[in-house]
Protein backbone atom coordinates (compact mmCIF):
# COMPACT_ATOMS: atom_id res chain seq x y z
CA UNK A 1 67.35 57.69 -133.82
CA UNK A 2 69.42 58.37 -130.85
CA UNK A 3 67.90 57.93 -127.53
CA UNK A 4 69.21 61.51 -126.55
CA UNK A 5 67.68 62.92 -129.75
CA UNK A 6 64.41 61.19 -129.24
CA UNK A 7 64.25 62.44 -125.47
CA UNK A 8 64.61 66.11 -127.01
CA UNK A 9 61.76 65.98 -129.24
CA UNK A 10 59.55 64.49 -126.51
CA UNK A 11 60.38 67.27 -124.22
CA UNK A 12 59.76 69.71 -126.87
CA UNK A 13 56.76 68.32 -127.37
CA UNK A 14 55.01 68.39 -124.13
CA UNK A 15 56.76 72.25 -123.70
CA UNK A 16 54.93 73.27 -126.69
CA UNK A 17 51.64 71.58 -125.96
CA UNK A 18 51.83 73.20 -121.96
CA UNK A 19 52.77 76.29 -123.46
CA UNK A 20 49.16 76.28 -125.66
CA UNK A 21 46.06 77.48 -124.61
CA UNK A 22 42.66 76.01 -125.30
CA UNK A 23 40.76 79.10 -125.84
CA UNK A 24 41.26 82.41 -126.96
CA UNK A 25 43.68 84.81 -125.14
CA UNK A 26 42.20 87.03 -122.31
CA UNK A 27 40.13 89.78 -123.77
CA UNK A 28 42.08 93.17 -123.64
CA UNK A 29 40.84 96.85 -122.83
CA UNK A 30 40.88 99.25 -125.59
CA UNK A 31 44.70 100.72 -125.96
CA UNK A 32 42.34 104.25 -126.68
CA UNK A 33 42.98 106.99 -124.07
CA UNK A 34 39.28 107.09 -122.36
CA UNK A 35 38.54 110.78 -120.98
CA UNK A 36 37.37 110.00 -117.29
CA UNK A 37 35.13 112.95 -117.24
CA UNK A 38 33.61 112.57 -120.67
CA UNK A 39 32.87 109.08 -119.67
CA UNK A 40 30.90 109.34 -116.65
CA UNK A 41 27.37 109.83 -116.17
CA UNK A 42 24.09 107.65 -117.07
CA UNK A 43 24.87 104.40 -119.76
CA UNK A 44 21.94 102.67 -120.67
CA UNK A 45 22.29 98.63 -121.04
CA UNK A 46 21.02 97.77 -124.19
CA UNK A 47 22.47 94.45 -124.04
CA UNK A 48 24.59 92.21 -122.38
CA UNK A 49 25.32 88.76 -121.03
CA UNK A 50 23.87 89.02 -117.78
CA UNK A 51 25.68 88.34 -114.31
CA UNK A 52 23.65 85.48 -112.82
CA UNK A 53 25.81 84.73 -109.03
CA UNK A 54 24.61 83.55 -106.17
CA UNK A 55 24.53 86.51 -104.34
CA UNK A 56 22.77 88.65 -107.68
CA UNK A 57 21.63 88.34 -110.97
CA UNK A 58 20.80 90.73 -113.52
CA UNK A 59 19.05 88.17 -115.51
CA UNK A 60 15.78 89.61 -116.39
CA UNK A 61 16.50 93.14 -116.34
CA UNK A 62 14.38 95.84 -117.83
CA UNK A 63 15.29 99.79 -117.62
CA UNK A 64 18.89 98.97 -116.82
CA UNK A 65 21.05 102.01 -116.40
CA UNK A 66 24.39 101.99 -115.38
CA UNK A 67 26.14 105.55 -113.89
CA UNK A 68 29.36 106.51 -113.02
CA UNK A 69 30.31 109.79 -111.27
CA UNK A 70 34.24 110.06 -110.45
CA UNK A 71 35.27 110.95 -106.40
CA UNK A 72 37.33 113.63 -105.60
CA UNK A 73 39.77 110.43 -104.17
CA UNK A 74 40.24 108.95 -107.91
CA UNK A 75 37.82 106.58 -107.71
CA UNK A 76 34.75 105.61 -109.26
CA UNK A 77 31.15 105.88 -107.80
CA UNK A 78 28.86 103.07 -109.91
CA UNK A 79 24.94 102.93 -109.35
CA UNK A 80 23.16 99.83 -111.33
CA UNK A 81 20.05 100.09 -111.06
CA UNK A 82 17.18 97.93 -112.87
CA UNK A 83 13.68 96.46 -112.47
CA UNK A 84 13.36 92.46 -112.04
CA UNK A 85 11.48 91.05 -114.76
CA UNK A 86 9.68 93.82 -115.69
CA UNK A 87 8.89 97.36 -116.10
CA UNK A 88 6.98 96.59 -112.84
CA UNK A 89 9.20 94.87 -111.35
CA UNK A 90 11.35 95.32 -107.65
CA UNK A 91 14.16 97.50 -108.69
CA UNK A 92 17.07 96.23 -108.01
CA UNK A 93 20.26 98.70 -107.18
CA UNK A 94 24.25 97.44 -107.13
CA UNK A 95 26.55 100.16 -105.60
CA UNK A 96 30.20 98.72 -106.85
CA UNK A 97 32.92 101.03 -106.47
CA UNK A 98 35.00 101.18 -109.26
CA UNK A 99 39.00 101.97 -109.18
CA UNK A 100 40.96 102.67 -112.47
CA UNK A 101 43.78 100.30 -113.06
CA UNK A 102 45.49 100.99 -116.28
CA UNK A 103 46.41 104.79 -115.56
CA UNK A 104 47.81 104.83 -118.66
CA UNK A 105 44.70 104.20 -121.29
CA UNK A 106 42.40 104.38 -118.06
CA UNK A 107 40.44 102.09 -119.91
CA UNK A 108 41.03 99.25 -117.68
CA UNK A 109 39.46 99.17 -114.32
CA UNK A 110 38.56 97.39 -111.10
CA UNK A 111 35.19 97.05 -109.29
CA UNK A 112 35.02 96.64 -105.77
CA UNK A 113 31.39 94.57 -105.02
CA UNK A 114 32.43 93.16 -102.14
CA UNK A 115 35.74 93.90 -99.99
CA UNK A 116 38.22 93.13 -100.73
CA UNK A 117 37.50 91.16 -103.85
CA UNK A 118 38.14 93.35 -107.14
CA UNK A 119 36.99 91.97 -110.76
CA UNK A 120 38.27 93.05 -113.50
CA UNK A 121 36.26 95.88 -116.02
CA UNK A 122 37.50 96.53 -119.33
CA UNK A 123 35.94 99.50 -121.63
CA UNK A 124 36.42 97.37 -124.94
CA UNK A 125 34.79 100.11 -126.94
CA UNK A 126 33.69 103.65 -127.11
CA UNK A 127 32.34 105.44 -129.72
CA UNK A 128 34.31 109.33 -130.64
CA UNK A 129 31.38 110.87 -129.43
CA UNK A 130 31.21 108.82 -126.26
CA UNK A 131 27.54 107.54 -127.09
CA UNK A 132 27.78 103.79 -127.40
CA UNK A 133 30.25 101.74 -125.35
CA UNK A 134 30.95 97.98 -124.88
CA UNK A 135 32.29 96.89 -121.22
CA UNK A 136 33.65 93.08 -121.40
CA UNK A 137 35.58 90.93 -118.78
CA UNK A 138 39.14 88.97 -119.38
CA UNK A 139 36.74 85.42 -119.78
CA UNK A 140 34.41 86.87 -122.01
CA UNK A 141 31.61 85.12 -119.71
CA UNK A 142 29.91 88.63 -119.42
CA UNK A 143 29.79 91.82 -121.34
CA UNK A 144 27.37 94.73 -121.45
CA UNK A 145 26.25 97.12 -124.72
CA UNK A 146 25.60 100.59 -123.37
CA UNK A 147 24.21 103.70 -124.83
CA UNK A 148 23.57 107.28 -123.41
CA UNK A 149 19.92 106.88 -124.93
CA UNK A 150 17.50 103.74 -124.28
CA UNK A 151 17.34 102.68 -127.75
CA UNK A 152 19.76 102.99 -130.28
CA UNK A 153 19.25 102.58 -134.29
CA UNK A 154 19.35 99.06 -135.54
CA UNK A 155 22.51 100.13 -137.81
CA UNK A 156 24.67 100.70 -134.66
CA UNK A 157 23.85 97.30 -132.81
CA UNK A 158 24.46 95.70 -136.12
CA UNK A 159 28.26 96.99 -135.67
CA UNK A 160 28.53 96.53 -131.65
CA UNK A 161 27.64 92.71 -132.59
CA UNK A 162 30.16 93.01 -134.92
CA UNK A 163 32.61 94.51 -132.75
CA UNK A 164 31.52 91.55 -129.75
CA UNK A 165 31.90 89.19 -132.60
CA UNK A 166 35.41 90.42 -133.28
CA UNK A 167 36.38 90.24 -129.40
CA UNK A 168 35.65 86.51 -129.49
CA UNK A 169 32.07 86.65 -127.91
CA UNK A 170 29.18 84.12 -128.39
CA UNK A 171 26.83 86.41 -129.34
CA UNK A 172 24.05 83.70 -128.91
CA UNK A 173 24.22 84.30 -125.31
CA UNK A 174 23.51 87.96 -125.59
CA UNK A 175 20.41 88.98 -124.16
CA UNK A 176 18.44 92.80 -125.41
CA UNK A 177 17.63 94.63 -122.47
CA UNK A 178 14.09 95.89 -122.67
CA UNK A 179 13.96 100.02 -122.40
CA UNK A 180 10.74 101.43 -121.58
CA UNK A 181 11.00 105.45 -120.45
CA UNK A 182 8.45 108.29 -120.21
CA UNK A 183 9.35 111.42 -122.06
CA UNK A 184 11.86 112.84 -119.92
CA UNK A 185 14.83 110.00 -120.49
CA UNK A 186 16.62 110.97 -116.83
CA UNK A 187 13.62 110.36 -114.81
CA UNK A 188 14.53 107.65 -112.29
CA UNK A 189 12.94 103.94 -112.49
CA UNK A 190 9.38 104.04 -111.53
C-alpha cells in the first residue's frame, strides 16, 4: 500500500473517531408548541434528580412546588419552594428568573439564578391537558417530574419513567419527592 494511501486512511481515521461522541447527544426540548399561559402556575415535584451545588441543594426535599407566573416584560417569574428533610423542615425558597429561548416552540428556556449566568431549561414533556410535565437539562445530570396535583396515579409515573427512560436518563438516580398537604392543595408550606 502506498504511503499516500496509507496516510489517507489514518487521517480518516482519527477525523471519524474526533468527530464521535462518547455519550448520548444533548437532550432536546419538546418540538411541541407550549402555551405560555396554560403553562404557568403551581407544578408539584413528584420526582426528580435533585440539584445538589455548593451554593443549594434540593436533596431532601419534601412539599416541593415549583410556580411560574409570566411578567408583563416576557419573562418568567419562578418560586421553588420546599421543606429540608421533612415536612418539618426549614423551607427553603429559590427565586430564578426564567427567560424563554426558543420563541419558536417556547419550550426551551433559560434561568437566571445568579447574574449573569443562565442554565439551560428544557420542557421535555407535557401532557394535552397540561397536568404532568417533565423539565430535563442538555446533560441529563438533573431532571424534575411535575404534576398540578401532589400525587399522581401509579399508571402515569409508570409512563413519565418511561418517557425519562426514552430521553436517555438513569432512572436509578431518580429520587420521589414526598407530598404531604392538608385538604386545601394551594395552601402554602407550613
Amino acid at each position: 500500500m502506498d504511503i499516500r494511501r496509507l496516510g489517507g486512511l489514518l487521517m480518516a481515521a482519527l477525523m471519524a473517531s474526533a468527530c464521535s461522541t462518547t455519550g448520548p447527544a444533548p437532550l432536546q426540548a419538546t418540538d411541541q408548541p407550549i402555551d405560555l399561559p396554560r403553562f404557568m402556575g403551581d407544578w408539584y415535584v413528584i420526582a426528580s434528580i435533585p440539584v445538589t451545588v455548593p451554593f443549594f441543594s434540593e436533596a431532601g426535599a419534601h412539599n416541593a412546588i415549583e410556580s411560574y407566573r409570566l411578567a408583563d416584560d416576557g419573562s418568567i417569574e419562578t418560586t421553588y419552594t420546599f421543606r429540608k428533610d421533612s415536612f418539618d423542615g426549614a423551607i427553603k425558597r429559590m427565586r430564578p428568573k426564567g427567560f424563554v429561548y426558543n420563541q419558536v416552540t417556547k419550550a426551551e428556556w433559560r434561568m437566571q439564578f445568579l447574574w449573569p449566568f443562565r442554565a439551560a431549561y428544557l420542557i421535555v414533556y407535557v401532557d394535552p391537558d397540561y397536568q404532568t410535565t417533565i423539565i430535563g437539562e442538555p446533560r441529563r445530570r438533573y431532571v424534575w417530574v411535575m404534576a398540578r396535583t401532589p400525587q399522581i396515579p401509579e399508571a402515569s409515573y409508570a409512563a413519565l419513567l418511561q418517557r425519562l427512560v426514552e430521553s436517555g436518563y438513569d432512572t436509578a438516580q431518580l429520587q420521589q419527592v414526598p407530598q404531604r398537604w392538608p385538604e386545601d392543595p394551594q395552601a402554602p408550606p407550613r
